[in-house]
Protein backbone atom coordinates (compact mmCIF):
# COMPACT_ATOMS: atom_id res chain seq x y z
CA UNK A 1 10.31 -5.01 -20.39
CA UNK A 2 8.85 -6.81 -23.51
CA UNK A 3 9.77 -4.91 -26.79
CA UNK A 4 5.97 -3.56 -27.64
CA UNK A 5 5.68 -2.22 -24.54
CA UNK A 6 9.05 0.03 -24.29
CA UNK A 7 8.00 0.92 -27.69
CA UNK A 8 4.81 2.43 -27.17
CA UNK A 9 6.69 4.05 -24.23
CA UNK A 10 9.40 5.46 -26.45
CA UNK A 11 6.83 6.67 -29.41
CA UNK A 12 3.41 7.31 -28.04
CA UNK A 13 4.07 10.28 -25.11
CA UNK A 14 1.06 12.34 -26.37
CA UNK A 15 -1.35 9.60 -25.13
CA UNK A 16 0.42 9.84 -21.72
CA UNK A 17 -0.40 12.05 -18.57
CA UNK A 18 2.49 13.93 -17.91
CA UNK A 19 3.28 12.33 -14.55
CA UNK A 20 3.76 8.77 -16.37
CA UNK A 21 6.33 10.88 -18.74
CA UNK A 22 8.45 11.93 -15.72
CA UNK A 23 8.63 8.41 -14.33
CA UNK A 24 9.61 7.06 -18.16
CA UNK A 25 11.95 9.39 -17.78
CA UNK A 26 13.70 9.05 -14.10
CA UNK A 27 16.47 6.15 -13.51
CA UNK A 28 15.84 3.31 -11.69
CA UNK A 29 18.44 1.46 -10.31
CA UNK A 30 18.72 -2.47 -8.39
CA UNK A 31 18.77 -1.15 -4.75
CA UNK A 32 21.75 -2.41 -3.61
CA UNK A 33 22.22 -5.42 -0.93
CA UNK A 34 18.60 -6.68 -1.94
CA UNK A 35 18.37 -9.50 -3.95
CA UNK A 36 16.88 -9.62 -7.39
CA UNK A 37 13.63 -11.62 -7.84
CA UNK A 38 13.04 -13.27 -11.48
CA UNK A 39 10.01 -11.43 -11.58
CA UNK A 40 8.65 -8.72 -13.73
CA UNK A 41 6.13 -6.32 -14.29
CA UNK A 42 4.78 -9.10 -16.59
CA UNK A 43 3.97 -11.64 -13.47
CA UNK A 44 1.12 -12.61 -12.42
CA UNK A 45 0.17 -12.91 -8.70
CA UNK A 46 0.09 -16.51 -9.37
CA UNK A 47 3.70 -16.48 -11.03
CA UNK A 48 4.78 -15.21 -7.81
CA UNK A 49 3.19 -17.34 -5.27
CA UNK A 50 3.69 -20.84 -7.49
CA UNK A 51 4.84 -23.65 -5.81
CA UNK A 52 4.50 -21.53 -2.15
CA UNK A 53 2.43 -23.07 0.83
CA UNK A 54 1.40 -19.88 3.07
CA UNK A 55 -0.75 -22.85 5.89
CA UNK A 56 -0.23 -21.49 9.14
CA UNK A 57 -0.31 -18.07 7.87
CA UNK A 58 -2.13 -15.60 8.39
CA UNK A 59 -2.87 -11.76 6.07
CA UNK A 60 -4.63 -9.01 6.73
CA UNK A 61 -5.36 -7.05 3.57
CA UNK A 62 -7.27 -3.91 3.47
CA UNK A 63 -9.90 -2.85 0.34
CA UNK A 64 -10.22 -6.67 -0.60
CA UNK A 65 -13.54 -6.08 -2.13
CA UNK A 66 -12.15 -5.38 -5.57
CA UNK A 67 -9.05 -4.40 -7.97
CA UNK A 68 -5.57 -5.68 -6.61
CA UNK A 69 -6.95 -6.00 -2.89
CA UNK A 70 -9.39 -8.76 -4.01
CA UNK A 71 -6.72 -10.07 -6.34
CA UNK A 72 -4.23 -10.21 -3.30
CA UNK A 73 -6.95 -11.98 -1.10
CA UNK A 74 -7.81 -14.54 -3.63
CA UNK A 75 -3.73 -15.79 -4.03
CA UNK A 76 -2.98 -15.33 -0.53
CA UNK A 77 -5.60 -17.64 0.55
CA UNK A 78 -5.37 -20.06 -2.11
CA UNK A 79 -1.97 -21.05 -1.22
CA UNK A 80 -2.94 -21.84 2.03
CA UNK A 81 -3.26 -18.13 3.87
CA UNK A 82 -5.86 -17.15 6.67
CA UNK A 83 -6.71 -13.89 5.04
CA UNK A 84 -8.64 -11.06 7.24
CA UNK A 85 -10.23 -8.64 4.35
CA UNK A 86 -11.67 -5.44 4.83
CA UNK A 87 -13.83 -3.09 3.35
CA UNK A 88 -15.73 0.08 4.43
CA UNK A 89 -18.63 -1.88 3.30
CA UNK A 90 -19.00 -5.04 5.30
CA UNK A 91 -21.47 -6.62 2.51
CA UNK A 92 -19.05 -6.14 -0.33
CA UNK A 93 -16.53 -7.48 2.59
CA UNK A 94 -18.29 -10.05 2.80
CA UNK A 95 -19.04 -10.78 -0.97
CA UNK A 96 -15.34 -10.90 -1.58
CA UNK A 97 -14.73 -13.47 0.73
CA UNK A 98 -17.82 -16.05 0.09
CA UNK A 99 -15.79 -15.55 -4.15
CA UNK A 100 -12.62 -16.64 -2.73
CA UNK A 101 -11.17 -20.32 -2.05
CA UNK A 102 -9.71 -20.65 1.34
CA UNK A 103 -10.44 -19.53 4.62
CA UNK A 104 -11.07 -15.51 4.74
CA UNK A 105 -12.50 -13.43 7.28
CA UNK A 106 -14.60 -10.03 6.56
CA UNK A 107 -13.87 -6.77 9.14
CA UNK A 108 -15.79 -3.45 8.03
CA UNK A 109 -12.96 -0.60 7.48
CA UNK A 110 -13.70 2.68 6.77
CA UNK A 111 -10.25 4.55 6.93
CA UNK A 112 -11.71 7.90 6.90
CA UNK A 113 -13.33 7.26 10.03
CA UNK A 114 -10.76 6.76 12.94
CA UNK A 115 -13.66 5.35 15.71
CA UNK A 116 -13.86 2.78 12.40
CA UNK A 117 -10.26 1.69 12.12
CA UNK A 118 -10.47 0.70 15.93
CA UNK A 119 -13.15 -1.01 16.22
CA UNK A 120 -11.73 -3.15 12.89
CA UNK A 121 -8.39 -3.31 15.13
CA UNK A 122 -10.27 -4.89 17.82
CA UNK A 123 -12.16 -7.00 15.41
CA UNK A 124 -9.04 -8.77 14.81
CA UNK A 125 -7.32 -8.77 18.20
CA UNK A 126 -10.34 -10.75 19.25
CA UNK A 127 -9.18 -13.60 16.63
CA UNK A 128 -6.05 -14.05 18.90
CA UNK A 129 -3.71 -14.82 16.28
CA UNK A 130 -0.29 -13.29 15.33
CA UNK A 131 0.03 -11.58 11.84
CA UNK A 132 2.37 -12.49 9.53
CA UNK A 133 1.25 -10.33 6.81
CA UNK A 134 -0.02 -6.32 7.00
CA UNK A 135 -0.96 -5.29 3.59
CA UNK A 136 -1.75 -1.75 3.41
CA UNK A 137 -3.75 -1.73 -0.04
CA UNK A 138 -7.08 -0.31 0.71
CA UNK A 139 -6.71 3.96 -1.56
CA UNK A 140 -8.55 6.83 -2.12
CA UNK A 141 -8.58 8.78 -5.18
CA UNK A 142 -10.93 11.82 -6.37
CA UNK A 143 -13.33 14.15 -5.48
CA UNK A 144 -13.66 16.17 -8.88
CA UNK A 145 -11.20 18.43 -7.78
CA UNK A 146 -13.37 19.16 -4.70
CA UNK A 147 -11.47 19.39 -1.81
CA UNK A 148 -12.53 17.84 1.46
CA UNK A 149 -11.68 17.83 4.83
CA UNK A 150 -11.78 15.07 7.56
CA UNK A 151 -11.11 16.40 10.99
CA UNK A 152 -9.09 19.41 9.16
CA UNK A 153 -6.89 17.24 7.08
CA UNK A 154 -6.99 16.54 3.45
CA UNK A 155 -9.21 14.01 2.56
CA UNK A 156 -6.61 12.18 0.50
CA UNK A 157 -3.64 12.18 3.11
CA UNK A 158 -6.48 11.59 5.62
CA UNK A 159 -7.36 8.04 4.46
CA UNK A 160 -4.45 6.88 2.89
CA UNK A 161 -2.19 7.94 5.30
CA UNK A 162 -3.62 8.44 9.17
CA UNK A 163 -6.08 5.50 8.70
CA UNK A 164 -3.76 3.11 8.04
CA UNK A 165 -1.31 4.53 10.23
CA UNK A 166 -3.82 4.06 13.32
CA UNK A 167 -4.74 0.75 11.88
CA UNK A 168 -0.79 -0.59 11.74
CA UNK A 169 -0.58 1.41 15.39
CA UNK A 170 -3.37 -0.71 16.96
CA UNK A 171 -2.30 -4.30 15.38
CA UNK A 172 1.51 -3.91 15.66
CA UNK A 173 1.61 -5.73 18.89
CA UNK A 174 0.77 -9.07 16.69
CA UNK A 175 3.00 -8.67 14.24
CA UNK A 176 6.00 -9.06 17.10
CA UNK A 177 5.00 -12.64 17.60
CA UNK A 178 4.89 -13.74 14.33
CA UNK A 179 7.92 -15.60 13.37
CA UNK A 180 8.52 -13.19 10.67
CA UNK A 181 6.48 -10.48 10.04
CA UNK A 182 5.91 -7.98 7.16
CA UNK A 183 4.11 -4.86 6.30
CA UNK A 184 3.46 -4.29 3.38
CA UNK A 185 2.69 -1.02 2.02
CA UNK A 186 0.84 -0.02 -1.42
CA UNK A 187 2.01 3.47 -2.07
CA UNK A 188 2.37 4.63 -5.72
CA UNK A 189 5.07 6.32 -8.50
CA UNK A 190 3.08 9.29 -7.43
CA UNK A 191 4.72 9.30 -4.96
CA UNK A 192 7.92 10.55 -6.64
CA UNK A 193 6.54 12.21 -9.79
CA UNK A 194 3.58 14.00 -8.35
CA UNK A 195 4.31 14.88 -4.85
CA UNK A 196 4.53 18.92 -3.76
CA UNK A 197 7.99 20.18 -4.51
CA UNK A 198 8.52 20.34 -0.46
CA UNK A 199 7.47 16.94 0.07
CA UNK A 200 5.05 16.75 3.05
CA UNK A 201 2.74 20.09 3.32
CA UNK A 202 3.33 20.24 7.14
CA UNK A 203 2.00 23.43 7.30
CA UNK A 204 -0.99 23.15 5.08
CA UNK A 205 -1.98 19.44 5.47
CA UNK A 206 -5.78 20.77 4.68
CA UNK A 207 -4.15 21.27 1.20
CA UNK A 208 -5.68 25.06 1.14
CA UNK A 209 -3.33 26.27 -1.51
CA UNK A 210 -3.50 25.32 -5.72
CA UNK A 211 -5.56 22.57 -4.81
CA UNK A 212 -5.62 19.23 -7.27
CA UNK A 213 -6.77 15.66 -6.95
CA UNK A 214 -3.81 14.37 -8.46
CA UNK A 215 -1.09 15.97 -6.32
CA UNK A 216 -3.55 15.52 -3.21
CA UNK A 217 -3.44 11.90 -3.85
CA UNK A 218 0.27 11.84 -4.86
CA UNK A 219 0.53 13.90 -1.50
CA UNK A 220 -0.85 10.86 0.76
CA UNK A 221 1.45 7.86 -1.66
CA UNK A 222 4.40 9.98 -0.32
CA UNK A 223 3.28 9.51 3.01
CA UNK A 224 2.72 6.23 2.70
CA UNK A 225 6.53 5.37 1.38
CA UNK A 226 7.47 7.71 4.26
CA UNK A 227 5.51 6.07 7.10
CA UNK A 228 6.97 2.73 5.75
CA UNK A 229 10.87 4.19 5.95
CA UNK A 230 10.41 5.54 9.24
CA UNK A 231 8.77 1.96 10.79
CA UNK A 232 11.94 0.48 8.92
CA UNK A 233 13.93 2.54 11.43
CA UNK A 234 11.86 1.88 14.23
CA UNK A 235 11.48 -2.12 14.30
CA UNK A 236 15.39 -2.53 13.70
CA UNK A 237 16.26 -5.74 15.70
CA UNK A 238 12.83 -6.96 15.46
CA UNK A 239 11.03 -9.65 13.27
CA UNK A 240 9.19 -7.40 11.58
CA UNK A 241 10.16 -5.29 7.87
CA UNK A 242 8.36 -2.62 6.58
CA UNK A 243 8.27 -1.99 2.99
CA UNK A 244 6.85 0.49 0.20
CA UNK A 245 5.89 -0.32 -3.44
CA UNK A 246 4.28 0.97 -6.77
CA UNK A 247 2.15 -1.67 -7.71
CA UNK A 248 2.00 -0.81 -11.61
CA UNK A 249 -0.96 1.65 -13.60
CA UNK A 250 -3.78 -0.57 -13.11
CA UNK A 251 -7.70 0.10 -14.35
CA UNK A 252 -8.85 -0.45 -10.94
CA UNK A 253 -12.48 0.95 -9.55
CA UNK A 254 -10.20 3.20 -7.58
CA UNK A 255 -11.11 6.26 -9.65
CA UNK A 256 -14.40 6.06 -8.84
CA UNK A 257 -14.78 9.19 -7.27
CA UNK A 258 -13.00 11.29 -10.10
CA UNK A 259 -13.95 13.32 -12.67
CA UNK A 260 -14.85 12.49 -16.19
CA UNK A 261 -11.75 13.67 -17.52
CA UNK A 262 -9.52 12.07 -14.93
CA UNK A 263 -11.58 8.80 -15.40
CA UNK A 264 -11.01 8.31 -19.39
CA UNK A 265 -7.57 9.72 -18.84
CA UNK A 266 -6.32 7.12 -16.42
CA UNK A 267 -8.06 4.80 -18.14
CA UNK A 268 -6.22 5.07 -21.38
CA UNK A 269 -3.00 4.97 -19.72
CA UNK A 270 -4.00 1.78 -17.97
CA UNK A 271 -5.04 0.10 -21.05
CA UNK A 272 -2.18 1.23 -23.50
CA UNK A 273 0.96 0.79 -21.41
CA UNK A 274 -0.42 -0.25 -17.98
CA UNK A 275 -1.07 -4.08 -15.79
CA UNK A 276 -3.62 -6.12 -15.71
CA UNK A 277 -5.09 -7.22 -11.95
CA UNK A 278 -3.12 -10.02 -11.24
CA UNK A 279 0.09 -8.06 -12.51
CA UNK A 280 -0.68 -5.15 -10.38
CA UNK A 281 -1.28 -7.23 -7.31
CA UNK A 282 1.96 -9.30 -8.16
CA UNK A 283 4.47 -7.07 -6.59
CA UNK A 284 2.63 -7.13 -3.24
CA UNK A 285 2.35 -10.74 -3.38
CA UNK A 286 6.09 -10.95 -3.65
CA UNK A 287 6.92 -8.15 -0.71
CA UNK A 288 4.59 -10.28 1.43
CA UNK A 289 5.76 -13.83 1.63
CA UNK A 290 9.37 -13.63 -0.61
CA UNK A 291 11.43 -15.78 1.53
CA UNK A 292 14.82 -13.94 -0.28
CA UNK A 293 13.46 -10.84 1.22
CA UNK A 294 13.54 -11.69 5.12
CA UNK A 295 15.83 -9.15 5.64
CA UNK A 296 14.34 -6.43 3.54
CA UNK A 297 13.35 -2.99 5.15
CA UNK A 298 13.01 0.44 4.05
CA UNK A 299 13.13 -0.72 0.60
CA UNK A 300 11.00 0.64 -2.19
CA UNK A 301 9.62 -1.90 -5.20
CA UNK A 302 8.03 -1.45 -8.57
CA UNK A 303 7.67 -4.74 -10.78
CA UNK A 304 8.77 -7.55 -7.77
CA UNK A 305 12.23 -5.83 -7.20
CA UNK A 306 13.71 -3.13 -4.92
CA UNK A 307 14.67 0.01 -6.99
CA UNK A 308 16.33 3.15 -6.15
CA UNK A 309 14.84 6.28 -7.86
CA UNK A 310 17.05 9.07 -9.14
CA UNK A 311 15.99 12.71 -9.33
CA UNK A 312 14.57 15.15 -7.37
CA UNK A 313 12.01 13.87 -4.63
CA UNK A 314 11.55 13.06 -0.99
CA UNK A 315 11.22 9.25 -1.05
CA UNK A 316 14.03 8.53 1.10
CA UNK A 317 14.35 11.77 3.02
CA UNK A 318 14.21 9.85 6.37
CA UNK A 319 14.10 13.44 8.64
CA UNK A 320 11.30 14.20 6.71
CA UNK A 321 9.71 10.29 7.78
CA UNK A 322 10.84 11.25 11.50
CA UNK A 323 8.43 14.57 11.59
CA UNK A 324 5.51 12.63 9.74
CA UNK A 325 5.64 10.31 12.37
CA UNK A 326 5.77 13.03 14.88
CA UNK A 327 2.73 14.93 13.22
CA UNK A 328 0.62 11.98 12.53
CA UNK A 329 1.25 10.45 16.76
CA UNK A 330 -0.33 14.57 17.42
CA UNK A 331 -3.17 14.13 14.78
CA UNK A 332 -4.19 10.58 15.96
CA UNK A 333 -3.23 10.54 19.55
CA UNK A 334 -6.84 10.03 20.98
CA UNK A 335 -6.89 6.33 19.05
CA UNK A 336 -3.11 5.49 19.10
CA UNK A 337 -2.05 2.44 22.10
CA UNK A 338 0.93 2.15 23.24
CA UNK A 339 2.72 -0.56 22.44
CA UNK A 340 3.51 -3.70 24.46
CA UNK A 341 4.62 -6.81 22.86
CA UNK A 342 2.02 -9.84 24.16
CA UNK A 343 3.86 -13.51 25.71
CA UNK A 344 4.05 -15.63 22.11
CA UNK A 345 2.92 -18.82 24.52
CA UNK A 346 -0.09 -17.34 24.57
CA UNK A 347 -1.46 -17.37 21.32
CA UNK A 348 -2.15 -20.63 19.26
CA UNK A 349 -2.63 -20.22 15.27
């Protein structure tokens, strides 16, 4: 960490949510048996991906229209990528990719909307490719403290969490013939700092109880790092990893929907001791397409490396990934497939 940085980290707490405190404050260790990038939380995107040809490839990265998604898109494909980008709008979809250089492909996502997330699915079965790279980016955060419901679950948990896991559900079947696949998922240091003291609300996953954007949102990040251990455990012996990161505090559009308060104070964070786009998007970049990392899974990254978190949280409580797996099948089993791996002969890129 550059010296002005751990500085203002050391001295200036009181312009600091308390969350961000907590994390300053937790140790983060190398996660053993995964090797160390040279990367930082001061690369770029670019840094990353220098002097690595992605032709042949192909990426499908959800919310590409703006923030680290678009970011993501843009690298990916200029170093060679065929990246599929969605958006719940299809025009800003569709804007994104006509800004990027390289060959991109717009799908309309809406992640709150399960009928949605299939017919995007099937939008990119048609394309009769494999999938090299799932990246799991696309977030929802706010409501001004009004809670919502979508089919009787959170709105938060419902988006981040079930969309994406129908989404990985319905494409899985090309990530087995890729030569070596990844999924990549953008979860959060929420995750660990914010999340209920219990870990996944199980019994109250319409968040009924002391209800709060923040820990709502921090709610669904856990679920995301979760979902991501437990398909770890599941494609064992297969070509495919599964992995979890924090990309960074980023001024993204992703507060959108919050409140006025929420707004300036994430804002302030971002620009004091937080990344810049390219940074944020950096540590995806690196999960994705890392040849060091082939063997990787189940692994958690903040700033391009795999880090083990001490303290008190559920990140790696893999029973607790085993029953969130089990709820989310019985929440989304009208859209869920099962799964049968397709003849690699016939497919052409």
């Amino acid at each position: 960490m550059k010296p002005d940085r751990r500085r203002f980290l050391a001295y200036s707490g009181a312009a600091l949510t308390a969350s961000q405190l907590v994390a300053c404050g937790r140790s983060l260790e190398p996660t053993a048996g995964v090797p160390r990038s040279r990367f930082d939380e001061d690369s770029s995107a670019e840094e990353v991906l220098a002097g690595i040809d992605l032709s042949g490839k192909v990426a499908v990265v959800t919310g590409c229209s703006s923030g680290i998604g678009l970011e993501t898109m843009r690298v990916l494909a200029a170093h060679g990528a065929y990246v599929v980008g969605s958006s719940r709008s299809i025009r800003r979809a569709e804007d994104a990719c006509r800004g990027v250089v390289g060959v991109t492909s717009p799908v309309q996502l809406d992640l709150g909307d399960l009928d949605s997330v299939v017919a995007c699915a099937e939008t990119i079965l048609a394309m009769r490719t494999p999938i090299d790279m799932l990246i799991c980016n696309a977030g929802y955060l706010g409501g001004a403290n009004d809670r919502r419901l979508i089919n009787g679950v959170e709105k938060h948990f419902a988006i981040n969490h079930l969309g994406h896991f129908v989404l990985v559900n319905r494409v899985l079947q090309r990530l087995f013939i890729a030569e070596q696949a990844r999924i990549v998922m953008v979860s959060s240091r929420r995750a660990y700092t914010d999340a209920p003291e219990r870990g996944i609300l199980f019994d109250d996953l319409g968040f009924q109880h002391d209800y709060d954007d923040l820990p709502a949102y921090a709610h669904s990040k856990l679920a995301n790092a979760l979902f991501s251990l437990r398909l770890s455990e599941l494609l064992r012996g297969t070509r495919i990893t599964s992995n979890a990161l924090h990309p960074g505090v980023i001024d993204t559009d992703i507060d959108r929907n919050a409140n006025a308060v929420q707004r300036f104070g994430l804002k302030l964070v971002a620009a004091l001791a937080g990344k810049t786009i390219p940074q944020g998007a950096a540590t995806s970049c690196y999960v994705a397409t890392a040849e060091a990392l082939g063997a990787t899974s189940g692994a958690f990254f903040e700033d391009c490396n795999a880090v083990t978190i001490g303290g008190e949280h559920h990140l790696y409580d893999r029973s607790m990934a085993a029953r969130l797996m089990q709820v989310s099948e019985e929440l989304t089993s009208d859209y869920l497939v099962e799964q049968k791996i397709p003849d690699k002969e016939d497919f052409k890129r």
